[in-house]
N, C-alpha and C. Protein backbone atom coordinates (compact mmCIF):
# COMPACT_ATOMS: atom_id res chain seq x y z
N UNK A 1 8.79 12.74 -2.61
CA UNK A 1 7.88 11.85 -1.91
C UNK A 1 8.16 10.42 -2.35
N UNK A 2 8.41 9.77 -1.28
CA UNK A 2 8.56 8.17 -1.65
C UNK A 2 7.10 7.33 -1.05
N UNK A 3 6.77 6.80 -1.98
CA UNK A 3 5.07 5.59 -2.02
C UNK A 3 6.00 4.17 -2.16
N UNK A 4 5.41 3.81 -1.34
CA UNK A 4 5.75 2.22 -1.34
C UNK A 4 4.34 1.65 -1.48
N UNK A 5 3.79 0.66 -2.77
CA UNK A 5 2.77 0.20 -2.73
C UNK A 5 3.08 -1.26 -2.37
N UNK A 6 2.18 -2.22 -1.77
CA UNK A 6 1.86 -3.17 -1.45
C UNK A 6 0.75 -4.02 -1.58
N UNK A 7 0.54 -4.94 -2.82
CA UNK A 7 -0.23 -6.06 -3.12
C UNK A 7 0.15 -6.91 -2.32
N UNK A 8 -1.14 -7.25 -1.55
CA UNK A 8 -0.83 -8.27 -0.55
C UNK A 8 -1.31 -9.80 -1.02
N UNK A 9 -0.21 -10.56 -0.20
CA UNK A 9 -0.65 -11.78 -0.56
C UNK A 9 0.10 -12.72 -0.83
N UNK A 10 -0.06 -14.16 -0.87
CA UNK A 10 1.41 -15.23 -1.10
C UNK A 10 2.86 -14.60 -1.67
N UNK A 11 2.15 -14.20 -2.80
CA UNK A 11 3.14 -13.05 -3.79
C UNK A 11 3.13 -11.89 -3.69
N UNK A 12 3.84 -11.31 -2.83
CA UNK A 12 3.74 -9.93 -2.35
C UNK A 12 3.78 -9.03 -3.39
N UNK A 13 2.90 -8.34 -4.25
CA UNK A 13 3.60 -6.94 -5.20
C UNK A 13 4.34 -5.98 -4.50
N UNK A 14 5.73 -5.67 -4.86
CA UNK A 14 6.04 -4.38 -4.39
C UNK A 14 6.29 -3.57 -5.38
N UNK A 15 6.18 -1.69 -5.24
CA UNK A 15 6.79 -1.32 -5.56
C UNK A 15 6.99 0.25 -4.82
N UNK A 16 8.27 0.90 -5.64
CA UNK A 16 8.38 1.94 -5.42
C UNK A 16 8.46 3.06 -6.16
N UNK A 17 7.77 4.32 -5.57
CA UNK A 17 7.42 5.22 -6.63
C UNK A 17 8.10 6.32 -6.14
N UNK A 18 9.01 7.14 -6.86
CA UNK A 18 9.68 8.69 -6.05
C UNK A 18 9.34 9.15 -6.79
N UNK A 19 8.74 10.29 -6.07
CA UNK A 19 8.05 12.03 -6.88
C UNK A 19 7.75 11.23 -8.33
N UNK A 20 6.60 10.26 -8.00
CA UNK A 20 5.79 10.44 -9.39
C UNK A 20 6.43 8.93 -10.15
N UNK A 21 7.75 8.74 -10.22
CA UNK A 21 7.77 8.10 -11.79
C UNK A 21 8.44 6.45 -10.53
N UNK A 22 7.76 5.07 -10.90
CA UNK A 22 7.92 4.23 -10.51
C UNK A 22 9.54 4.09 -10.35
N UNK A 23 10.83 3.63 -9.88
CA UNK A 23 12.06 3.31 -9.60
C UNK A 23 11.65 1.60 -9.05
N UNK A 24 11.23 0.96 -8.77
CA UNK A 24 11.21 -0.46 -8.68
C UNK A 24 9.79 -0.96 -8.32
N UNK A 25 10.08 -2.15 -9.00
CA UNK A 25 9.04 -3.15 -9.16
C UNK A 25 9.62 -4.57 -9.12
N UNK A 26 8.82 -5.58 -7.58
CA UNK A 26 9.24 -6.98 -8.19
C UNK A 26 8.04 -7.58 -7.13
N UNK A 27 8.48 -9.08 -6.65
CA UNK A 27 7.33 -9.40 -6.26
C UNK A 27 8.64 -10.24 -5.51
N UNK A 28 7.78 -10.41 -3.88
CA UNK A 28 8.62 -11.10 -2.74
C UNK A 28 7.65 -11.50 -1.97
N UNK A 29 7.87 -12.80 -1.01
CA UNK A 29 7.89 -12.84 0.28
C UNK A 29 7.09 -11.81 1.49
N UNK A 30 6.48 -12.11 2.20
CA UNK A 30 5.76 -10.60 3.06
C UNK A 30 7.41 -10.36 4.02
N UNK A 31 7.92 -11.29 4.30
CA UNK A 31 9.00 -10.87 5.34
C UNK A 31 9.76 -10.32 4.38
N UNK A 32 10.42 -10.62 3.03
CA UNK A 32 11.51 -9.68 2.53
C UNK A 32 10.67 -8.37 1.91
N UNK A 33 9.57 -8.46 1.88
CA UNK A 33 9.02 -6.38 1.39
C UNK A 33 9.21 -6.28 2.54
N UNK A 34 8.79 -6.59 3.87
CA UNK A 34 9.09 -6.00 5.01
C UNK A 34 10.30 -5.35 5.52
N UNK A 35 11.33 -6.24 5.23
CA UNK A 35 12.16 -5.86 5.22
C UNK A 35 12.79 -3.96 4.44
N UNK A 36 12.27 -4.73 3.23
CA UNK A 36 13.01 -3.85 2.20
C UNK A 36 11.81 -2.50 2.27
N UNK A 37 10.76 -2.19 2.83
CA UNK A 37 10.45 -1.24 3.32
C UNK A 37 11.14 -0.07 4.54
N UNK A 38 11.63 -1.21 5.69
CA UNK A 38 12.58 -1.03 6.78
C UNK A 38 13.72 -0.99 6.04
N UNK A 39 14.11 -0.86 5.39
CA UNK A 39 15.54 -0.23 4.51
C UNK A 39 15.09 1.23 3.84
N UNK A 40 14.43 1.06 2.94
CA UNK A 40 14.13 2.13 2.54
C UNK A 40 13.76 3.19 3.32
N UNK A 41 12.61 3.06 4.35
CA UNK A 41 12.14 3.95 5.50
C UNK A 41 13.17 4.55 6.07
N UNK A 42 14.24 3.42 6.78
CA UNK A 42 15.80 4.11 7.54
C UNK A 42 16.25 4.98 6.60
N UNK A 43 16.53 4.86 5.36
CA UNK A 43 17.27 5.33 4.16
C UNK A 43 16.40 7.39 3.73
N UNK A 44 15.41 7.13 3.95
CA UNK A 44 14.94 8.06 3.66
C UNK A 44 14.91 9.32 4.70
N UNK A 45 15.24 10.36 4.01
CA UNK A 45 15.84 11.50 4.57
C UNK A 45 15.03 12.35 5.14
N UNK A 46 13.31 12.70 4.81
CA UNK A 46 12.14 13.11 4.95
C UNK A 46 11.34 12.53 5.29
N UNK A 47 11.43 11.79 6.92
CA UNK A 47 10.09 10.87 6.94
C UNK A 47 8.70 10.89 6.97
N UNK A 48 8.34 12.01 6.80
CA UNK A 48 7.42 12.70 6.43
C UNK A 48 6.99 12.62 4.78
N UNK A 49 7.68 12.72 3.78
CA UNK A 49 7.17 12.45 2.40
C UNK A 49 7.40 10.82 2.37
N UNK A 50 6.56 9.92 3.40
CA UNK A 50 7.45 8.15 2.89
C UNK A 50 6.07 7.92 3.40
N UNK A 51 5.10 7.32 2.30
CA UNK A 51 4.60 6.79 3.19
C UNK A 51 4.32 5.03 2.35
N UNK A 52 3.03 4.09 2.96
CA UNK A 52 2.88 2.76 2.43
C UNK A 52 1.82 2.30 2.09
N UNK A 53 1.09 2.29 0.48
CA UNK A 53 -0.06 1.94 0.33
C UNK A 53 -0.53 0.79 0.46
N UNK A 54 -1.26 -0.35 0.91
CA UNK A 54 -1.60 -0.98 1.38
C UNK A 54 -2.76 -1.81 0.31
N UNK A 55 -2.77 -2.35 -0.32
CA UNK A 55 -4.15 -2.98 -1.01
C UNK A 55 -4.87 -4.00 0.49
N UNK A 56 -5.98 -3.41 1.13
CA UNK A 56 -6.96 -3.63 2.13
C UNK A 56 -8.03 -4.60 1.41
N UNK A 57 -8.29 -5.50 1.21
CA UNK A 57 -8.60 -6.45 0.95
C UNK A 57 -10.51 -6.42 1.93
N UNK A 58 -9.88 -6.17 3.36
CA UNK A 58 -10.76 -6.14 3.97
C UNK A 58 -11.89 -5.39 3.84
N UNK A 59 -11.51 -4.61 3.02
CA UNK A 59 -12.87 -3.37 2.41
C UNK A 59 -13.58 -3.51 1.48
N UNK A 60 -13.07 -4.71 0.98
CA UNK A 60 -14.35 -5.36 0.20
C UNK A 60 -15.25 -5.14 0.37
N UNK A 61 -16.21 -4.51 -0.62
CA UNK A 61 -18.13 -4.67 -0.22
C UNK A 61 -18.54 -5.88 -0.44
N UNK A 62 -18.26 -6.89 -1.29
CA UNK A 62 -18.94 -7.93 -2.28
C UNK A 62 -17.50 -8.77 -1.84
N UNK A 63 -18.59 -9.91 -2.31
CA UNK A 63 -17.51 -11.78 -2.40
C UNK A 63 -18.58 -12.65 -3.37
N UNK A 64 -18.44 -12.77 -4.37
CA UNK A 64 -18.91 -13.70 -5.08
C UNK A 64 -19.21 -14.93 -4.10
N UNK A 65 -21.05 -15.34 -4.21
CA UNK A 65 -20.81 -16.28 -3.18
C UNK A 65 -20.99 -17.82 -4.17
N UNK A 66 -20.43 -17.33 -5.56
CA UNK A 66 -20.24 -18.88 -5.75
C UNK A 66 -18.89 -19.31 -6.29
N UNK A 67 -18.25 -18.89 -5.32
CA UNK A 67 -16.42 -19.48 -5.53
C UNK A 67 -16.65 -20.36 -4.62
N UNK A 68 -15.68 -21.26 -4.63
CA UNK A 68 -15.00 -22.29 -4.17
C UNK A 68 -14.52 -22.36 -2.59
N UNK A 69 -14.70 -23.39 -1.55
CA UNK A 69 -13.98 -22.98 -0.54
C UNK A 69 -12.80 -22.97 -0.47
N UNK A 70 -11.80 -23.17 -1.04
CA UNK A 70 -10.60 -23.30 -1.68
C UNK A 70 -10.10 -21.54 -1.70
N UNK A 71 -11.15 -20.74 -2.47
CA UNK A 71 -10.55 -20.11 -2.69
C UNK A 71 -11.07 -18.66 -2.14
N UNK A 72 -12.18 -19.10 -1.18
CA UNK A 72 -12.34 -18.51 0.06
C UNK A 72 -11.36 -18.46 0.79
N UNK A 73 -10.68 -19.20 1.25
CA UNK A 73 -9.65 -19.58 2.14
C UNK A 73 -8.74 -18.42 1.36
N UNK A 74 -8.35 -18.33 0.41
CA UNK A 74 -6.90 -17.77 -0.44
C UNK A 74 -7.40 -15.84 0.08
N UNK A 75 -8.79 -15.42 -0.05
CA UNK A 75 -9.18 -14.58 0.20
C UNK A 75 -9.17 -14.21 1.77
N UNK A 76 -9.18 -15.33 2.66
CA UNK A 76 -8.78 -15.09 4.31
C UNK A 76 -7.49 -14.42 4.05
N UNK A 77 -6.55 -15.45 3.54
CA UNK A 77 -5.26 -15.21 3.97
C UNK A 77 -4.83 -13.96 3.57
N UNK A 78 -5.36 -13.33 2.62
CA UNK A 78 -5.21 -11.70 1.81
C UNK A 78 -5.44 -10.84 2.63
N UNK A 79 -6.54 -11.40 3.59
CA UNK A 79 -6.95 -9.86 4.20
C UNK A 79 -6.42 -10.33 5.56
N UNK A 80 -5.78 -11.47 5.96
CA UNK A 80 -4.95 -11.50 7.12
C UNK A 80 -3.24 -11.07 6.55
N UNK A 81 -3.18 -10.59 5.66
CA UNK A 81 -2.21 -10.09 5.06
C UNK A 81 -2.36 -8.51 5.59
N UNK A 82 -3.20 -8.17 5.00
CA UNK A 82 -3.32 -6.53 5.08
C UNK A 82 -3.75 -6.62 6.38
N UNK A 83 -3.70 -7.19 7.54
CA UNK A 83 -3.87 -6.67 8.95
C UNK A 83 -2.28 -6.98 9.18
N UNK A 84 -1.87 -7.86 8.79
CA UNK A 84 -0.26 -8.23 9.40
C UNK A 84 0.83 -6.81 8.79
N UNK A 85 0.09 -6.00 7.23
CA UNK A 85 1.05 -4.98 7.40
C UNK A 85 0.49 -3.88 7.77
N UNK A 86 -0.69 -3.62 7.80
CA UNK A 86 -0.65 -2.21 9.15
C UNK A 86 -0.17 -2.68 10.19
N UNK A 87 -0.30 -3.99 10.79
CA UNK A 87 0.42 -3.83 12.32
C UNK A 87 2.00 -3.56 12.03
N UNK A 88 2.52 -4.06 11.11
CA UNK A 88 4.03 -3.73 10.72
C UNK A 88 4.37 -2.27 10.78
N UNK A 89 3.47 -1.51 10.09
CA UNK A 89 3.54 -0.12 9.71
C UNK A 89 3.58 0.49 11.20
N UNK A 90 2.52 0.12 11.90
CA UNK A 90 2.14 0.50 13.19
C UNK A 90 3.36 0.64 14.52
N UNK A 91 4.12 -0.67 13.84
CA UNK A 91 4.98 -1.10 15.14
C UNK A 91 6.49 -0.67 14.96
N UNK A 92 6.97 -0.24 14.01
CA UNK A 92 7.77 0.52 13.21
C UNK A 92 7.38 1.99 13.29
N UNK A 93 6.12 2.46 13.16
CA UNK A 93 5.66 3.45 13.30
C UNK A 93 5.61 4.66 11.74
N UNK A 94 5.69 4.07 10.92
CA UNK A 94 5.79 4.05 9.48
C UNK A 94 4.27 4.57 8.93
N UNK A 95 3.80 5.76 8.10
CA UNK A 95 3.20 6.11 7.91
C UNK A 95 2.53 5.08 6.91
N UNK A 96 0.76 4.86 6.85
CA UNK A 96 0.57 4.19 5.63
C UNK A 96 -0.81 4.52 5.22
N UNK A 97 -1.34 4.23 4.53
CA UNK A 97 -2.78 3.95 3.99
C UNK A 97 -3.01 3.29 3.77
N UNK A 98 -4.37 2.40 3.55
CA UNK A 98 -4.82 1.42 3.44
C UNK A 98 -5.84 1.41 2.41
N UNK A 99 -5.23 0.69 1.18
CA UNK A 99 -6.12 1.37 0.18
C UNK A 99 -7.54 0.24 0.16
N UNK A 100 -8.68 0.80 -0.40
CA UNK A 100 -9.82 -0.22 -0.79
C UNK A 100 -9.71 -0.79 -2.28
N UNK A 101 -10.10 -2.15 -2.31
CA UNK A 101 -9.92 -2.28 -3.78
C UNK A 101 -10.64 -1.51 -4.65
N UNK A 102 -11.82 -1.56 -4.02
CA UNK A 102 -12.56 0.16 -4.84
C UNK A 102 -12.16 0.80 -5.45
N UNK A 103 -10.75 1.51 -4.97
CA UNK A 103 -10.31 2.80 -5.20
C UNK A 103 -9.37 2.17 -6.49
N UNK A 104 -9.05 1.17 -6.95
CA UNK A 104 -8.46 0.69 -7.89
C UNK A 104 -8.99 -0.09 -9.30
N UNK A 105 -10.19 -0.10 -9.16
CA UNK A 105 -10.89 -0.31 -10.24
C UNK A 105 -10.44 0.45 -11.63
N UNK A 106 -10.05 -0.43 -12.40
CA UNK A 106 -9.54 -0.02 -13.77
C UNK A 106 -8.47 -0.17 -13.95
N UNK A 107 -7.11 -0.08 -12.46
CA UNK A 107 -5.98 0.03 -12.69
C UNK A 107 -5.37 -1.37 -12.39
N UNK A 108 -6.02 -2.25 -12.05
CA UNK A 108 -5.44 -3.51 -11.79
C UNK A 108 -5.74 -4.77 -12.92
N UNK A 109 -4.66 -5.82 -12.66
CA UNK A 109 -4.61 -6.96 -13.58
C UNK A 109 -4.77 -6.44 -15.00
N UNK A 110 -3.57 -5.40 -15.23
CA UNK A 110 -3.54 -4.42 -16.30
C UNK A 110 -2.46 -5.29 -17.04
N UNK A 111 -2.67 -5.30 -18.35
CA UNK A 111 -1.16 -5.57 -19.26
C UNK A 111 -0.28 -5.55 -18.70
N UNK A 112 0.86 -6.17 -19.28
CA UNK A 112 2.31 -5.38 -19.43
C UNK A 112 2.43 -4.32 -20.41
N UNK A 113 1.72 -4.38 -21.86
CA UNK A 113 1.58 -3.74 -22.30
C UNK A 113 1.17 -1.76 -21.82
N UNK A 114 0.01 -2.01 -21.44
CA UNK A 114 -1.04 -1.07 -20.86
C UNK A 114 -0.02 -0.72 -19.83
N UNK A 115 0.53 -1.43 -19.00
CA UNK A 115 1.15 -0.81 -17.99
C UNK A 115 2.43 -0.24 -18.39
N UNK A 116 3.06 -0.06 -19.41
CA UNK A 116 4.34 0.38 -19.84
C UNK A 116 3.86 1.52 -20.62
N UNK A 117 2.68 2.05 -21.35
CA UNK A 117 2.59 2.71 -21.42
C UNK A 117 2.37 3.71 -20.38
N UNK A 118 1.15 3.49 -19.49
CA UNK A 118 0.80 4.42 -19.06
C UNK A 118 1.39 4.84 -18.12
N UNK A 119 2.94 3.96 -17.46
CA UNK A 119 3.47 4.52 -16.85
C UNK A 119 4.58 4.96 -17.41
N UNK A 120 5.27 4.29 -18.17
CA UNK A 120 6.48 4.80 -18.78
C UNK A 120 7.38 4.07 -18.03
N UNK A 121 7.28 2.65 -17.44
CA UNK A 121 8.00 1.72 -16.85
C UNK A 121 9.06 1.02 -17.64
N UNK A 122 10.39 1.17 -18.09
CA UNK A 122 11.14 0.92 -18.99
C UNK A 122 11.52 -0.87 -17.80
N UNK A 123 12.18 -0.97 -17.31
CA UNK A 123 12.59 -2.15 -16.52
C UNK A 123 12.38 -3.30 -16.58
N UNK A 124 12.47 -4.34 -16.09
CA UNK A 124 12.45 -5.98 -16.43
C UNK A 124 10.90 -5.70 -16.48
N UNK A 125 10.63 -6.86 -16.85
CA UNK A 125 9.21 -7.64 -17.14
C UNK A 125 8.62 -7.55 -15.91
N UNK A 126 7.86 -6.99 -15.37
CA UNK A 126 7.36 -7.47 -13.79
C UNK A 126 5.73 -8.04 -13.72
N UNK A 127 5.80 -8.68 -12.97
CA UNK A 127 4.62 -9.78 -12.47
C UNK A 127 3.12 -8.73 -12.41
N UNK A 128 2.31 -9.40 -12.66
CA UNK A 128 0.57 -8.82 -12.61
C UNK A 128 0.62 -8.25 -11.05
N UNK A 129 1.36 -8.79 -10.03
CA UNK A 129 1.18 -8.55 -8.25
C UNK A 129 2.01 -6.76 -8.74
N UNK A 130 3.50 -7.14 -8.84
CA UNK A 130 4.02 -5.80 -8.78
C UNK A 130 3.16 -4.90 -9.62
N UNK A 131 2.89 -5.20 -10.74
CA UNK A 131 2.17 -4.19 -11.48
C UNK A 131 1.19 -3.49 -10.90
N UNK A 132 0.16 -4.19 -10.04
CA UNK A 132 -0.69 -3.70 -9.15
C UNK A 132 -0.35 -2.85 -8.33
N UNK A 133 0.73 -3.31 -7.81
CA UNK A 133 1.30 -2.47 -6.73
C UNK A 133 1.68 -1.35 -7.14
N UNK A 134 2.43 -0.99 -8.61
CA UNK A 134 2.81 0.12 -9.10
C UNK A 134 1.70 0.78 -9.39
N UNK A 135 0.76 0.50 -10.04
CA UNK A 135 -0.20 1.19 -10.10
C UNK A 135 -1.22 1.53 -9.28
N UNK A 136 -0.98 1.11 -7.96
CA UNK A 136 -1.52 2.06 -6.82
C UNK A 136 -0.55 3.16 -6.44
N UNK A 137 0.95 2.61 -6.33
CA UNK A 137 1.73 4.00 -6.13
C UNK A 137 1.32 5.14 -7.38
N UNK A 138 1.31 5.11 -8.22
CA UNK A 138 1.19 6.12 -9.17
C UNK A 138 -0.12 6.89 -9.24
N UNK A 139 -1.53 5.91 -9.04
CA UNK A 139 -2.63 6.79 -8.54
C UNK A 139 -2.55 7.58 -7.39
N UNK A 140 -1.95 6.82 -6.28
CA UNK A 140 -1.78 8.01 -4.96
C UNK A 140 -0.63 8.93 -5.14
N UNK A 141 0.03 8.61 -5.88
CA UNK A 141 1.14 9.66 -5.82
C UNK A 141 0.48 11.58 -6.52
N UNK A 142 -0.45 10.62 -7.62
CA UNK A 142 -1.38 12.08 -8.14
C UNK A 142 -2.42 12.40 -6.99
N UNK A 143 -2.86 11.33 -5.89
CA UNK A 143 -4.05 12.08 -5.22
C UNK A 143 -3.34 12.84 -4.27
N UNK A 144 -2.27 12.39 -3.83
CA UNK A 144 -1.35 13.42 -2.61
C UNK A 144 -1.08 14.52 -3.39
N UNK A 145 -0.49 14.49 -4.68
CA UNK A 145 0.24 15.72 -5.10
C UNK A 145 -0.85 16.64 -5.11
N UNK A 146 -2.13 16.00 -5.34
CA UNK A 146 -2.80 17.44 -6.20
C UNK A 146 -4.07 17.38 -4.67
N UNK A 147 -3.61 16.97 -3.43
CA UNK A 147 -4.26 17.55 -2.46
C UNK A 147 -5.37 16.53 -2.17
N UNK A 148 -6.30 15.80 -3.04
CA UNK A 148 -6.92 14.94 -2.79
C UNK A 148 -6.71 13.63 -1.97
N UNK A 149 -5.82 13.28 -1.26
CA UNK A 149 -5.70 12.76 -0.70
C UNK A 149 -4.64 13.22 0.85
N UNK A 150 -4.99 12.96 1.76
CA UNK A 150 -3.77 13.64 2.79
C UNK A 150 -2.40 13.11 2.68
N UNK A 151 -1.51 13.84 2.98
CA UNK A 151 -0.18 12.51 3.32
C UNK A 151 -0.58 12.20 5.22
N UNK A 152 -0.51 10.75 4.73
CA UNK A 152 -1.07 10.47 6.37
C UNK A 152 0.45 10.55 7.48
N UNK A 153 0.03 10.76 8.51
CA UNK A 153 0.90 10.87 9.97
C UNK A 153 1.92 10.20 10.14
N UNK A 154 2.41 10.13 10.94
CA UNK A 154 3.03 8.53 11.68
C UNK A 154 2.25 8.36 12.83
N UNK A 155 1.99 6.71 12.35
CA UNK A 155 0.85 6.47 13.55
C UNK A 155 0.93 6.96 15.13
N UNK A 156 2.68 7.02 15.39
CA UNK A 156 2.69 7.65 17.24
C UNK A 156 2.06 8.91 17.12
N UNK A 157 1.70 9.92 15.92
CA UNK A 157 1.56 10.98 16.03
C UNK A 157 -0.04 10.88 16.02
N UNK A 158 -0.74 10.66 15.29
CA UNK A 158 -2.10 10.03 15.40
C UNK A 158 -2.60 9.80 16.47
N UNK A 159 -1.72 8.50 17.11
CA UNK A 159 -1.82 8.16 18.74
C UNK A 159 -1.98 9.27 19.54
N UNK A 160 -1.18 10.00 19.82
CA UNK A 160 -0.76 10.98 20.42
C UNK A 160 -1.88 12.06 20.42
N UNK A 161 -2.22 12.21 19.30
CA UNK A 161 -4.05 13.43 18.74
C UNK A 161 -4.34 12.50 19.23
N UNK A 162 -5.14 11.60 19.19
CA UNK A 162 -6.56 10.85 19.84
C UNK A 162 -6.37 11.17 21.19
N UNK A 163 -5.12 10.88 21.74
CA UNK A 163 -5.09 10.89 23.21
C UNK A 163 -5.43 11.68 23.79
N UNK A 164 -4.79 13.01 23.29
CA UNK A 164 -4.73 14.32 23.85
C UNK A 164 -6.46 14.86 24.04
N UNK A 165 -6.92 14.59 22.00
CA UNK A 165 -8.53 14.59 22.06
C UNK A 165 -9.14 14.17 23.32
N UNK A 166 -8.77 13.19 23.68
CA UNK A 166 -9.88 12.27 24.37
C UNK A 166 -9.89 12.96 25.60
N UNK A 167 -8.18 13.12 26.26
CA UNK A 167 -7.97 13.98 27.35
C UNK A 167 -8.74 15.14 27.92
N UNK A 168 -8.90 15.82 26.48
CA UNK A 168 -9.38 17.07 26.36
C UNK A 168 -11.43 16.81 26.88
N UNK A 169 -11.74 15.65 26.13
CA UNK A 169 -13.28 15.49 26.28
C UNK A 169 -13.64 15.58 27.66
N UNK A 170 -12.83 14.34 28.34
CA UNK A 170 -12.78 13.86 29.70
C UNK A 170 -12.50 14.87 30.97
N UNK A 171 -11.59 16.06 30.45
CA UNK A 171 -11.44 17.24 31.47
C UNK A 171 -12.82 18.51 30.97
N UNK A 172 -13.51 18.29 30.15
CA UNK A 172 -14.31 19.45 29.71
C UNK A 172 -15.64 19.06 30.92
């Protein structure tokens, strides 16, 4: 199974996780992870075990309402981030999830330290963004393995169930 996680944002976190143990971590550009997702995706032999976690921004419950408009603004552009890569995922047709920051509580803006242990990340030094990102691949990689989480579709296939669903309502 290949996880591609994605911290969104000026500084894109990427990384990548196969069957479990992280293989890269760095931090780019939204057009070059894009890219280098669309490499990897072509590259991969099972498109079915590939999918793209997403840090969803938009699922925020809470916003501190005494920040800055400054940095309100920095918080738009995050979650116009995470709509620009599901539509990527979407239009490619690339399986993904969309994680809530919720679901990451504890594992983010972790050491380098903390994060080399608990993953066992031997490799360059990587940035607080990639780190994030790795450490969403590595939590979902345990919620898929051990069933708690689905491996999601490819969205034409999704498409395709709703349709049929709906088909089905509309002729009953």
């Amino acid at each position: 199974m290949i996880i591609i996680g994605i911290d969104t944002g000026t500084k894109t976190g990427f990384a990548i996780n196969h069957d479990g143990v992280i293989v890269g971590l760095c931090t780019l550009g939204i057009i070059e992870a894009q890219q280098a997702v669309l490499k990897r995706y072509a590259a991969s032999e099972k498109k079915h075990d590939f999918v793209v976690c997403i840090e969803d921004t938009r699922q925020r419950k809470w916003v501190r309402h005494d920040v800055g408009r400054e940095r309100l603004k920095g918080v738009g552009s995050v979650n116009r981030d995470g709509a620009i890569w599901e539509e990527f995922c979407e239009y490619h047709d690339i399986p993904y999830l969309l994680v809530p920051p919720a679901h990451l509580v504890g594992l983010t803006k972790m050491t380098e330290k903390d994060f080399r242990e608990r993953t066992s990340w031997q490799g360059k030094r990587p940035s607080e963004h990639a780190r994030d990102a790795g450490m969403m691949t590595w939590k979902y990689h345990r919620l898929i393995s051990t069933g708690k989480v689905t491996m999601p579709a490819k969205p034409s296939a999704i498409k395709a169930k709703h349709k049929a669903q709906a088909k089905t309502q509309v002729g009953a």
